[in-house]
PDB file of N, CA and C in Angstrom:
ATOM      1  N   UNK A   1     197.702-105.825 -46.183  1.00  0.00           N
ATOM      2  CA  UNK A   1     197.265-104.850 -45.233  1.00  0.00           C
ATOM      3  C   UNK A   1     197.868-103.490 -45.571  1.00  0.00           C
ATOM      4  N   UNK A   2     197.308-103.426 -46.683  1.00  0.00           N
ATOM      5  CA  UNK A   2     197.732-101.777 -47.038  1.00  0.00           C
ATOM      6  C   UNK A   2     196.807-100.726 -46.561  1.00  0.00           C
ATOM      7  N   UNK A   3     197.409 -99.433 -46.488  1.00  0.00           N
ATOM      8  CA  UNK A   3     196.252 -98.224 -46.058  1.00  0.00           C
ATOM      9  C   UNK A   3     196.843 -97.414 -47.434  1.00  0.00           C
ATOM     10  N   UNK A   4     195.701 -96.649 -47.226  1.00  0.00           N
ATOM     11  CA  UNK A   4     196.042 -94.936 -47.998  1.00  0.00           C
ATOM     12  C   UNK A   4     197.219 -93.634 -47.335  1.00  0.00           C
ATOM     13  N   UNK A   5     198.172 -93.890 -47.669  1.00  0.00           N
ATOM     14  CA  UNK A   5     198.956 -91.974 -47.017  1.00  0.00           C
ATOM     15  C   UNK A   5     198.671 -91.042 -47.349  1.00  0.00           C
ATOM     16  N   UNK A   6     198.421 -90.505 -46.913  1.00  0.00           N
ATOM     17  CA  UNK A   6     198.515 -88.609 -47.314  1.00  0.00           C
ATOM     18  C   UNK A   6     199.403 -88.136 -46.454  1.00  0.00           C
ATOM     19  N   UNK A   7     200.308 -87.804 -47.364  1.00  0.00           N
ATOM     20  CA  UNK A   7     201.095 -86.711 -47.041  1.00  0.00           C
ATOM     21  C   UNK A   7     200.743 -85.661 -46.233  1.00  0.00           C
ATOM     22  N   UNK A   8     201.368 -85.102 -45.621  1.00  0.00           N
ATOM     23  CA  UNK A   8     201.313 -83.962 -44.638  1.00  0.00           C
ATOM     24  C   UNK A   8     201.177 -82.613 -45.324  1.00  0.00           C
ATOM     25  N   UNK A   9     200.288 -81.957 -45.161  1.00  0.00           N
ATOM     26  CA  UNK A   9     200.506 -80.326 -45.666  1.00  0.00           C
ATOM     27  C   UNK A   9     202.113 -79.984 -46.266  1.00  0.00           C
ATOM     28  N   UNK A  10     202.198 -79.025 -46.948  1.00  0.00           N
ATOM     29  CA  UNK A  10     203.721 -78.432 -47.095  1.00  0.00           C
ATOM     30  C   UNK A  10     202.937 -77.657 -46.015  1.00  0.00           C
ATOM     31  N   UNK A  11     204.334 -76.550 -45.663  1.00  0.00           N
ATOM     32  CA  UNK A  11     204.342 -75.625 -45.075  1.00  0.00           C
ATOM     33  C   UNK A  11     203.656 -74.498 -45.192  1.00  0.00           C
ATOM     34  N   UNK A  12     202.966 -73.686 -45.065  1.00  0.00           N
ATOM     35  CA  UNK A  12     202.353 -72.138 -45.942  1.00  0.00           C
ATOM     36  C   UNK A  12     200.637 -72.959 -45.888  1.00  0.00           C
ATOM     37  N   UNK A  13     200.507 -74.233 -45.694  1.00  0.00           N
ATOM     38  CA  UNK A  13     199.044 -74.916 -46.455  1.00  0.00           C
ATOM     39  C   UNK A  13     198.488 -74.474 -45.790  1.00  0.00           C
ATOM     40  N   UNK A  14     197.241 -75.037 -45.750  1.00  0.00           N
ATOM     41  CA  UNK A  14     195.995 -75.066 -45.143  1.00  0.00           C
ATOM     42  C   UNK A  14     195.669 -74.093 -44.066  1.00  0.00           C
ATOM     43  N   UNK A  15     196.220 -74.638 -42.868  1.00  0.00           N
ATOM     44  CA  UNK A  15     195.910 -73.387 -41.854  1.00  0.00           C
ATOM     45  C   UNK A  15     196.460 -72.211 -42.038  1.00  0.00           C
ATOM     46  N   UNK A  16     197.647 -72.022 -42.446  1.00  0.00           N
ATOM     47  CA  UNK A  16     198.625 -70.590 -42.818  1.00  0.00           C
ATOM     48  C   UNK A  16     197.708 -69.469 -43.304  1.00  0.00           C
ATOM     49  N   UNK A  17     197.065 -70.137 -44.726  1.00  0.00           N
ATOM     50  CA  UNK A  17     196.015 -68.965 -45.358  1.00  0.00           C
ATOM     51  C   UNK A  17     194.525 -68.381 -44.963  1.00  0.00           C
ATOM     52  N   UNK A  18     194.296 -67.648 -44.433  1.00  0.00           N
ATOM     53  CA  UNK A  18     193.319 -66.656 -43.704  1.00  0.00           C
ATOM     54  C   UNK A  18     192.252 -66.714 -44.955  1.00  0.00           C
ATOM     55  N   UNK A  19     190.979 -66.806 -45.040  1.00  0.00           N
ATOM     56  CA  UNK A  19     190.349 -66.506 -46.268  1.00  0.00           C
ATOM     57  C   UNK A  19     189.199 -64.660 -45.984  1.00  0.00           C
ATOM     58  N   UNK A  20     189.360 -64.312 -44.974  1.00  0.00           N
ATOM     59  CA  UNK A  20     188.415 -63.045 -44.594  1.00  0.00           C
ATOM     60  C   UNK A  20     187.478 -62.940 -45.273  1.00  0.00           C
ATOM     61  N   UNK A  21     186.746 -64.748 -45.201  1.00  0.00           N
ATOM     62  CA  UNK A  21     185.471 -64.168 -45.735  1.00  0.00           C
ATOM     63  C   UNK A  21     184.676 -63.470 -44.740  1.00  0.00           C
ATOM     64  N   UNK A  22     184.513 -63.589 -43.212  1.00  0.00           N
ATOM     65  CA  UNK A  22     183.860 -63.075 -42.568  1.00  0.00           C
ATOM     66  C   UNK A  22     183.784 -60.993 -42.275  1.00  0.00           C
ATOM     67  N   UNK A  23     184.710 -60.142 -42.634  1.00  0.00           N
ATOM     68  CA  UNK A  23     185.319 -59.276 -43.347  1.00  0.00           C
ATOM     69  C   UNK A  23     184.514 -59.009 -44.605  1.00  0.00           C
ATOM     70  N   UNK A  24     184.939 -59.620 -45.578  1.00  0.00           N
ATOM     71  CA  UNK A  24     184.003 -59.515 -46.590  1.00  0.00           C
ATOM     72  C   UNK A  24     182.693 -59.780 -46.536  1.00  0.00           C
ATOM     73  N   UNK A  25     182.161 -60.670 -45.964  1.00  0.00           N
ATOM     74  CA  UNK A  25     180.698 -60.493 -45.553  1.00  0.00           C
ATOM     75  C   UNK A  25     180.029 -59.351 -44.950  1.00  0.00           C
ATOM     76  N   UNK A  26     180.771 -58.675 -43.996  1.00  0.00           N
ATOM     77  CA  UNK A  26     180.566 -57.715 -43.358  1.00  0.00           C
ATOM     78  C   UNK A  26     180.740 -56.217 -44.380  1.00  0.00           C
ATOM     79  N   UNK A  27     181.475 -56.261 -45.556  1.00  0.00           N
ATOM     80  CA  UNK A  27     181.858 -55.221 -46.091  1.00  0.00           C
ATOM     81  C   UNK A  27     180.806 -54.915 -47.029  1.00  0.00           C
ATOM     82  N   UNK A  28     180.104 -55.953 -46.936  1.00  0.00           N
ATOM     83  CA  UNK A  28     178.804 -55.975 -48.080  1.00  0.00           C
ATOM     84  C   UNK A  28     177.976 -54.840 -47.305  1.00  0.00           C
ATOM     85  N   UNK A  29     177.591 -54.909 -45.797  1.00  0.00           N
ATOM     86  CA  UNK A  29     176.960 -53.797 -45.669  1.00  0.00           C
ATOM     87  C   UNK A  29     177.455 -52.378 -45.974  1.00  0.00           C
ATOM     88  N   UNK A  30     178.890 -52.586 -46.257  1.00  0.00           N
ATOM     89  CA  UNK A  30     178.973 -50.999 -46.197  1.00  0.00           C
ATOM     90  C   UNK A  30     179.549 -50.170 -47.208  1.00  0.00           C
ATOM     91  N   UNK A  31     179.628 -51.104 -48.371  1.00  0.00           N
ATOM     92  CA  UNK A  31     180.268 -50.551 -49.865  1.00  0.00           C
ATOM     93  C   UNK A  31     179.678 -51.922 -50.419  1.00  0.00           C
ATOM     94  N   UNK A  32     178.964 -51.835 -51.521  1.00  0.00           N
ATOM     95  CA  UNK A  32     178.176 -53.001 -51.335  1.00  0.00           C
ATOM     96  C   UNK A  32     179.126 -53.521 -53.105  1.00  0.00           C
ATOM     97  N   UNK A  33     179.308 -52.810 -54.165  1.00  0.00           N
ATOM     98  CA  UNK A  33     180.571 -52.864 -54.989  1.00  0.00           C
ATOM     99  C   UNK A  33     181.874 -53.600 -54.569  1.00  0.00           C
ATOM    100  N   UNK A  34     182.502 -53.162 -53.549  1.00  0.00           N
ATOM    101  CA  UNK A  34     183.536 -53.558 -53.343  1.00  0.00           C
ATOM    102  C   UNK A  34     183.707 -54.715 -52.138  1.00  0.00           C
ATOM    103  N   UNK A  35     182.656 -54.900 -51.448  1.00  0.00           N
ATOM    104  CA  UNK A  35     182.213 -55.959 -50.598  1.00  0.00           C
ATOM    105  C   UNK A  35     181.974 -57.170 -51.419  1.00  0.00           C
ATOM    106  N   UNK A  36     181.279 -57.036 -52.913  1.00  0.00           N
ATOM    107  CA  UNK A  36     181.052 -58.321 -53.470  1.00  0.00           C
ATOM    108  C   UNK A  36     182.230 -58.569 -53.656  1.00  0.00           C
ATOM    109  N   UNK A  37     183.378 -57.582 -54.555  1.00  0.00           N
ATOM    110  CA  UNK A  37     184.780 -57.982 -55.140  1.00  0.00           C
ATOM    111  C   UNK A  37     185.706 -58.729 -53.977  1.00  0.00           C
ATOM    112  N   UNK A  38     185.366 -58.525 -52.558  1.00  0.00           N
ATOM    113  CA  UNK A  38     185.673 -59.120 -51.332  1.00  0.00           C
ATOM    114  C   UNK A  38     185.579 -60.760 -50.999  1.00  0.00           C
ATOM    115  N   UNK A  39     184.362 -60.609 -51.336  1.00  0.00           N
ATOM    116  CA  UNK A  39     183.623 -62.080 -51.242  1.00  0.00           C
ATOM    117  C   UNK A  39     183.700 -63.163 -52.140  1.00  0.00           C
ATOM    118  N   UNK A  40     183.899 -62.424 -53.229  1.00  0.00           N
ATOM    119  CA  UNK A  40     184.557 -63.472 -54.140  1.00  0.00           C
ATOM    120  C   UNK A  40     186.155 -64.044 -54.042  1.00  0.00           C
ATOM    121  N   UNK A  41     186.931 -62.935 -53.498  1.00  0.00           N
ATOM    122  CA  UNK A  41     188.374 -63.082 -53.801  1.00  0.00           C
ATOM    123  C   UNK A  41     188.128 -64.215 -52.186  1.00  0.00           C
ATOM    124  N   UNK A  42     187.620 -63.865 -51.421  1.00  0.00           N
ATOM    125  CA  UNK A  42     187.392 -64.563 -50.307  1.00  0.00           C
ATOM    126  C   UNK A  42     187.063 -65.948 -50.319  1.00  0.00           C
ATOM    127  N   UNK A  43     186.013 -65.918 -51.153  1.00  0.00           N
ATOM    128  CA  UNK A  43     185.866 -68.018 -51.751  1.00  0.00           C
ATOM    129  C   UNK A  43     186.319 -68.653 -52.392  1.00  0.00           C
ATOM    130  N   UNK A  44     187.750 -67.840 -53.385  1.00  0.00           N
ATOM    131  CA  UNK A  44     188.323 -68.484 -53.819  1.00  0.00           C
ATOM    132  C   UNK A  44     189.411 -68.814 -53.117  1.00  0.00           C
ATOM    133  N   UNK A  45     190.038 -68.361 -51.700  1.00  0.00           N
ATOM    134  CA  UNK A  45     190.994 -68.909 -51.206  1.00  0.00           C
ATOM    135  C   UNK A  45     191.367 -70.567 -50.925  1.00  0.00           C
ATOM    136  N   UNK A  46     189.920 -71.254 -49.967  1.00  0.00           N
ATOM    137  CA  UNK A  46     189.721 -72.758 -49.625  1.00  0.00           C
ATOM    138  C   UNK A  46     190.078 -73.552 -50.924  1.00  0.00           C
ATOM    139  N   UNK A  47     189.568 -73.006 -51.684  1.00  0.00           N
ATOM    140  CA  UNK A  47     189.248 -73.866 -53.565  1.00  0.00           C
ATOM    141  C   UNK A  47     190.587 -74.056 -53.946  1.00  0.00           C
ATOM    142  N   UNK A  48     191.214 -72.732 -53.369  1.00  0.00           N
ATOM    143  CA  UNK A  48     192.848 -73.070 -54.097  1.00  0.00           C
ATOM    144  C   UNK A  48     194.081 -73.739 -53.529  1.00  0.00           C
ATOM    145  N   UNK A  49     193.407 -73.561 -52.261  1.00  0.00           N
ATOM    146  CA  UNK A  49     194.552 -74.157 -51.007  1.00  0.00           C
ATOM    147  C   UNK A  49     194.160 -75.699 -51.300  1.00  0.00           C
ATOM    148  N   UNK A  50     192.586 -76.077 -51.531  1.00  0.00           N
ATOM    149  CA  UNK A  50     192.603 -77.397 -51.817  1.00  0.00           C
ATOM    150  C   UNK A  50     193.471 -77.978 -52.966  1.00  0.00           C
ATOM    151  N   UNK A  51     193.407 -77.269 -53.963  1.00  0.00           N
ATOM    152  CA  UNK A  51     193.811 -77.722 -55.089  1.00  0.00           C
ATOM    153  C   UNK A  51     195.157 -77.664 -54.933  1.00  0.00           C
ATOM    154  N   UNK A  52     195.779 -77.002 -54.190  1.00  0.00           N
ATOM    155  CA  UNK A  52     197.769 -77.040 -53.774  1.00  0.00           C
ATOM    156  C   UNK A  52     198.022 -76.011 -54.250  1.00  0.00           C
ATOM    157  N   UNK A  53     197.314 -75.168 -55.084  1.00  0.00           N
ATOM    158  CA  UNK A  53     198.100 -73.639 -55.236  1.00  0.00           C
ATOM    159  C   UNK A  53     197.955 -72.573 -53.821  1.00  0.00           C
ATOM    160  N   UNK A  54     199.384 -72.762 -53.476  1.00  0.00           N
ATOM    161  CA  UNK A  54     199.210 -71.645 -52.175  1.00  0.00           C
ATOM    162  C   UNK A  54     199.621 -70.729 -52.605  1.00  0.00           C
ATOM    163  N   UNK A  55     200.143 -70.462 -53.224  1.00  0.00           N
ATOM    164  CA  UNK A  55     200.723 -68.937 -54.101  1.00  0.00           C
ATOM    165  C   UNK A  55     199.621 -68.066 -54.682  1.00  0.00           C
ATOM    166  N   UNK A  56     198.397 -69.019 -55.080  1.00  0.00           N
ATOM    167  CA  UNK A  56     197.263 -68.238 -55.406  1.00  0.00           C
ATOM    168  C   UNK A  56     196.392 -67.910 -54.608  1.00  0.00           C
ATOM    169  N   UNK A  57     196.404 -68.933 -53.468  1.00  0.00           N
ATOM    170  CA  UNK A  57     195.259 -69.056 -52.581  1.00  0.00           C
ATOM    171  C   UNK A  57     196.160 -67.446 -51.489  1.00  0.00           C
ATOM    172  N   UNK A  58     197.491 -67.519 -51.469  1.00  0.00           N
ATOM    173  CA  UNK A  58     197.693 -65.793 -50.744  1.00  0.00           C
ATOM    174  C   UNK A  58     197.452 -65.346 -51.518  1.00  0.00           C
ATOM    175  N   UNK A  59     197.712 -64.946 -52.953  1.00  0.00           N
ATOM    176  CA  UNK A  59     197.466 -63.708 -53.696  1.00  0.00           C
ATOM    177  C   UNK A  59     195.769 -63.354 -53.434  1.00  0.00           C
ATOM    178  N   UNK A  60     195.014 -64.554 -53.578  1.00  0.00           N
ATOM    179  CA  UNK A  60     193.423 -64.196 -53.532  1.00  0.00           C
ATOM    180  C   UNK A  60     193.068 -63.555 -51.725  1.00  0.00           C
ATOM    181  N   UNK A  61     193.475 -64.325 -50.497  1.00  0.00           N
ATOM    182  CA  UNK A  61     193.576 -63.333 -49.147  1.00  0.00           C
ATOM    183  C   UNK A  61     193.844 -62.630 -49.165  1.00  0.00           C
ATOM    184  N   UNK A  62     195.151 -61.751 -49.633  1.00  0.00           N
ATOM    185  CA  UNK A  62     195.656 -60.131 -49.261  1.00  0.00           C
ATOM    186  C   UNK A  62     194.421 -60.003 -50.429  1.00  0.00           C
ATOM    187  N   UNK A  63     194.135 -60.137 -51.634  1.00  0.00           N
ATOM    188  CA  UNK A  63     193.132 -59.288 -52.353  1.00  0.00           C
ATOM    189  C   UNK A  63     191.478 -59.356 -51.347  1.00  0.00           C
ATOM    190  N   UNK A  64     191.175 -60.467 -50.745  1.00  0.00           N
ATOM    191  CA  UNK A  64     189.822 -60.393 -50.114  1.00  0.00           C
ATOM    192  C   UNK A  64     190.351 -59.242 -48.992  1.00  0.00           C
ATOM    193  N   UNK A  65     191.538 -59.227 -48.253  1.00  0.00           N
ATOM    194  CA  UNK A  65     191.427 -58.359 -47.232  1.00  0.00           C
ATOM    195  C   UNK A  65     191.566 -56.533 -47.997  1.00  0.00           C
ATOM    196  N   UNK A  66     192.406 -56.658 -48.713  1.00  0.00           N
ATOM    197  CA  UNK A  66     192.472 -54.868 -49.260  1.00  0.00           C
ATOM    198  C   UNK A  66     190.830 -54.710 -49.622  1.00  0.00           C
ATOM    199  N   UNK A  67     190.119 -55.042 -50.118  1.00  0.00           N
ATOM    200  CA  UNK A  67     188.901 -54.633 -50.859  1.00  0.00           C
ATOM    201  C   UNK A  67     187.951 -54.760 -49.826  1.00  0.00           C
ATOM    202  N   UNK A  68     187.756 -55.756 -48.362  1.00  0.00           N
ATOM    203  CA  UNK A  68     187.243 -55.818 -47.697  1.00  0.00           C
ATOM    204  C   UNK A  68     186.838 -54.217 -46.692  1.00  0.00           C
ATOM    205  N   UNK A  69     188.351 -54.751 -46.402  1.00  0.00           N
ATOM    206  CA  UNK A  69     188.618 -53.590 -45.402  1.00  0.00           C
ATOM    207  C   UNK A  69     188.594 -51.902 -45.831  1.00  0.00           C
ATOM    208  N   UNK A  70     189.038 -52.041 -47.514  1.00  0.00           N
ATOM    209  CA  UNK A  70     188.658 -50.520 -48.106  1.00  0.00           C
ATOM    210  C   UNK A  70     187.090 -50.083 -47.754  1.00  0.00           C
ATOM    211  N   UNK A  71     186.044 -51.114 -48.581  1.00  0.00           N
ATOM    212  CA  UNK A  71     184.535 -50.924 -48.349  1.00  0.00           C
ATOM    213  C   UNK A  71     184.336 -51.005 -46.729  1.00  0.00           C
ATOM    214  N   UNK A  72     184.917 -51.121 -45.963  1.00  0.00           N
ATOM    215  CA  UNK A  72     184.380 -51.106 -44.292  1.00  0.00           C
ATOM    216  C   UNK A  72     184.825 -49.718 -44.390  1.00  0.00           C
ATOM    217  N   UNK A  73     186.299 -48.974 -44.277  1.00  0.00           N
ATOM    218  CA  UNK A  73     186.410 -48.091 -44.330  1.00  0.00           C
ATOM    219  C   UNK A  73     185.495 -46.786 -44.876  1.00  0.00           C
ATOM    220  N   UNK A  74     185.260 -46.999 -45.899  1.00  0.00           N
ATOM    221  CA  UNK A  74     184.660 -45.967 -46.919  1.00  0.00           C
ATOM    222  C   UNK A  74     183.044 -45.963 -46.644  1.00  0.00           C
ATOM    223  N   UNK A  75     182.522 -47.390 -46.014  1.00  0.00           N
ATOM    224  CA  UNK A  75     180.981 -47.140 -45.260  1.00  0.00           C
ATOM    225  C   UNK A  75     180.939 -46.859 -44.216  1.00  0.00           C
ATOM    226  N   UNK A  76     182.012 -46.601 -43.367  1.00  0.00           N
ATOM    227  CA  UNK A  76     182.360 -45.349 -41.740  1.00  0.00           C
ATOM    228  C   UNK A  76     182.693 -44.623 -42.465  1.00  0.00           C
ATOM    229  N   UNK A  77     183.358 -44.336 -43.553  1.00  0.00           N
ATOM    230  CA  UNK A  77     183.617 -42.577 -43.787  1.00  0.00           C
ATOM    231  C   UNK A  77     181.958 -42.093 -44.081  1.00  0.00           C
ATOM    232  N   UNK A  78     181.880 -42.772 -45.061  1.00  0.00           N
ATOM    233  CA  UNK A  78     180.397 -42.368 -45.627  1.00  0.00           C
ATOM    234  C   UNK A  78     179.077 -42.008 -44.732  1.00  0.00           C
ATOM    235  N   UNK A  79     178.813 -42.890 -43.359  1.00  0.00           N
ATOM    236  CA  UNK A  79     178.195 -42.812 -42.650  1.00  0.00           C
ATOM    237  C   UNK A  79     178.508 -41.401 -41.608  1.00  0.00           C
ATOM    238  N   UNK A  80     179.877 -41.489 -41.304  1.00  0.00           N
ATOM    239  CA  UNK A  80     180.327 -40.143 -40.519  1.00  0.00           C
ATOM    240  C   UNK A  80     180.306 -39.159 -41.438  1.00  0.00           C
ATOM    241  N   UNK A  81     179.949 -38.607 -42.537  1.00  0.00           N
ATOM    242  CA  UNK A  81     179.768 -37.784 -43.159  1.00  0.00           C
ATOM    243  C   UNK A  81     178.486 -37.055 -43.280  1.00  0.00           C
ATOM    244  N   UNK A  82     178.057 -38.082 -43.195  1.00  0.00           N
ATOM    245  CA  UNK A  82     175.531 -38.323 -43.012  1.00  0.00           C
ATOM    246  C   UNK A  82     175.696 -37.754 -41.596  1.00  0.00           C
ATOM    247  N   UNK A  83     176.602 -38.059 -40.782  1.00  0.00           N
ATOM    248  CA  UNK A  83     175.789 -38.026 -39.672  1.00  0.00           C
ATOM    249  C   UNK A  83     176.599 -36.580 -39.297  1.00  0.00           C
ATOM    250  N   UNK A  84     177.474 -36.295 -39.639  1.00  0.00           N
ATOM    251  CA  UNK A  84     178.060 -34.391 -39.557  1.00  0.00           C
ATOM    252  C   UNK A  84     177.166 -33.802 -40.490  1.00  0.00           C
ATOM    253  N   UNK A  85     176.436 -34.298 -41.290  1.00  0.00           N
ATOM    254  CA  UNK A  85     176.067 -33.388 -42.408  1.00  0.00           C
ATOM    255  C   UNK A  85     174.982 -32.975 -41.651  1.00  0.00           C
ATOM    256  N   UNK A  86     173.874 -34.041 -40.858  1.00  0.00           N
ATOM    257  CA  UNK A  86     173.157 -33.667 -40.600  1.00  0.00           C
ATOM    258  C   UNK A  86     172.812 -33.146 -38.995  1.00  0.00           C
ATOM    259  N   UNK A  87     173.997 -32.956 -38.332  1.00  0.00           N
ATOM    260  CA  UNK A  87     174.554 -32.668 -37.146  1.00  0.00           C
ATOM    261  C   UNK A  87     174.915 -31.154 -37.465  1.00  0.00           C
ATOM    262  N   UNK A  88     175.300 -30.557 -38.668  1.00  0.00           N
ATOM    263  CA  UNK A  88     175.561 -28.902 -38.885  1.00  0.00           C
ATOM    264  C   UNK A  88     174.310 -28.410 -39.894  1.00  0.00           C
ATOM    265  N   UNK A  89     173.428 -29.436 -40.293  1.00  0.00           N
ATOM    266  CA  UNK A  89     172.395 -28.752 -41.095  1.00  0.00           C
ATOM    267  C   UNK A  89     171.210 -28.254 -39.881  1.00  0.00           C
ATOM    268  N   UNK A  90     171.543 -29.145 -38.823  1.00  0.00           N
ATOM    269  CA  UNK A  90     171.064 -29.186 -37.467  1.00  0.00           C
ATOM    270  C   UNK A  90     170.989 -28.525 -36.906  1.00  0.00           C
ATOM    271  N   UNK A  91     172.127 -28.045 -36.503  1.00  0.00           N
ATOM    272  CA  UNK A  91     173.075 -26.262 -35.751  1.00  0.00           C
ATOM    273  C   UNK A  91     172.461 -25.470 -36.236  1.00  0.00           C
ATOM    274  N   UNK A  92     172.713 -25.286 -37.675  1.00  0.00           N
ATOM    275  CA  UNK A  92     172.803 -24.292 -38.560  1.00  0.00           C
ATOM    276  C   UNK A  92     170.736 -23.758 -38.749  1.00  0.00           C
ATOM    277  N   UNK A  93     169.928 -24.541 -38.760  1.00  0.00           N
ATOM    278  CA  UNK A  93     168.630 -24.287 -38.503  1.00  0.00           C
ATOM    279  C   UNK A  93     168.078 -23.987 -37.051  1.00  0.00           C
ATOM    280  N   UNK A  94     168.547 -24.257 -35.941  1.00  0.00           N
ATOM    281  CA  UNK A  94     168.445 -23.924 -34.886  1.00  0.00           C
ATOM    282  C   UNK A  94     169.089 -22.704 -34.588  1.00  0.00           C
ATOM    283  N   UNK A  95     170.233 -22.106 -35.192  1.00  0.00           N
ATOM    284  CA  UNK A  95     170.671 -21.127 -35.097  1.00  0.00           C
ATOM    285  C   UNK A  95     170.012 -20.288 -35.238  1.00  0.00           C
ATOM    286  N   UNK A  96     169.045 -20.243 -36.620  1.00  0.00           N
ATOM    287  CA  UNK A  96     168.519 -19.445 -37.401  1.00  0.00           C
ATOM    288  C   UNK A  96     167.599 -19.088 -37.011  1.00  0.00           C
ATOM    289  N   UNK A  97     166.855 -20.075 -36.114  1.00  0.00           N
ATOM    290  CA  UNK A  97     165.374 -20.030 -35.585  1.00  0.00           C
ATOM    291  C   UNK A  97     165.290 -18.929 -34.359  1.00  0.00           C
TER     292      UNK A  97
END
């Protein structure tokens, strides 16, 4: 009457590591370059935590979150820029008129 054990997680495993793919999914709309580089670093987190590298599986999260969150950033800068640009090209023809 034997069973199978598995061992228990180490510490740092499984739940510890965040993968932001949902972040990176989202970053695709708005830097669409640096949203993919997101999404990838993002699917490789699960793959590695399975395999027992947790040292890689954080190095690949902080990389899905910096690149994520840069392209979210930079598609609100980009967008608030469209929308002043065309908010003083706006002014600026009504002025004139």
């Amino acid at each position: 009457m034997s069973q199978d054990w598995t061992p228990p997680p180490a510490s740092g495993a499984t739940g510890s590591v965040p993968n932001y793919l949902i972040p990176a999914i989202i970053s695709l709309f708005c830097c669409l370059p640096l949203g993919i580089v997101g999404v990838i670093f993002a699917a490789q987190v699960n793959g590695k935590v399975a395999a027992g590298d947790t040292q890689g599986a954080l190095d690949s999260s902080k990389k899905a979150k910096l690149f994520s969150f840069i392209a979210i950033g930079l598609g609100l800068l980009g967008w608030g820029c469209y929308i002043l640009f065309f908010v003083v090209i706006g002014g600026l023809s009504i002025a004139n008129s």
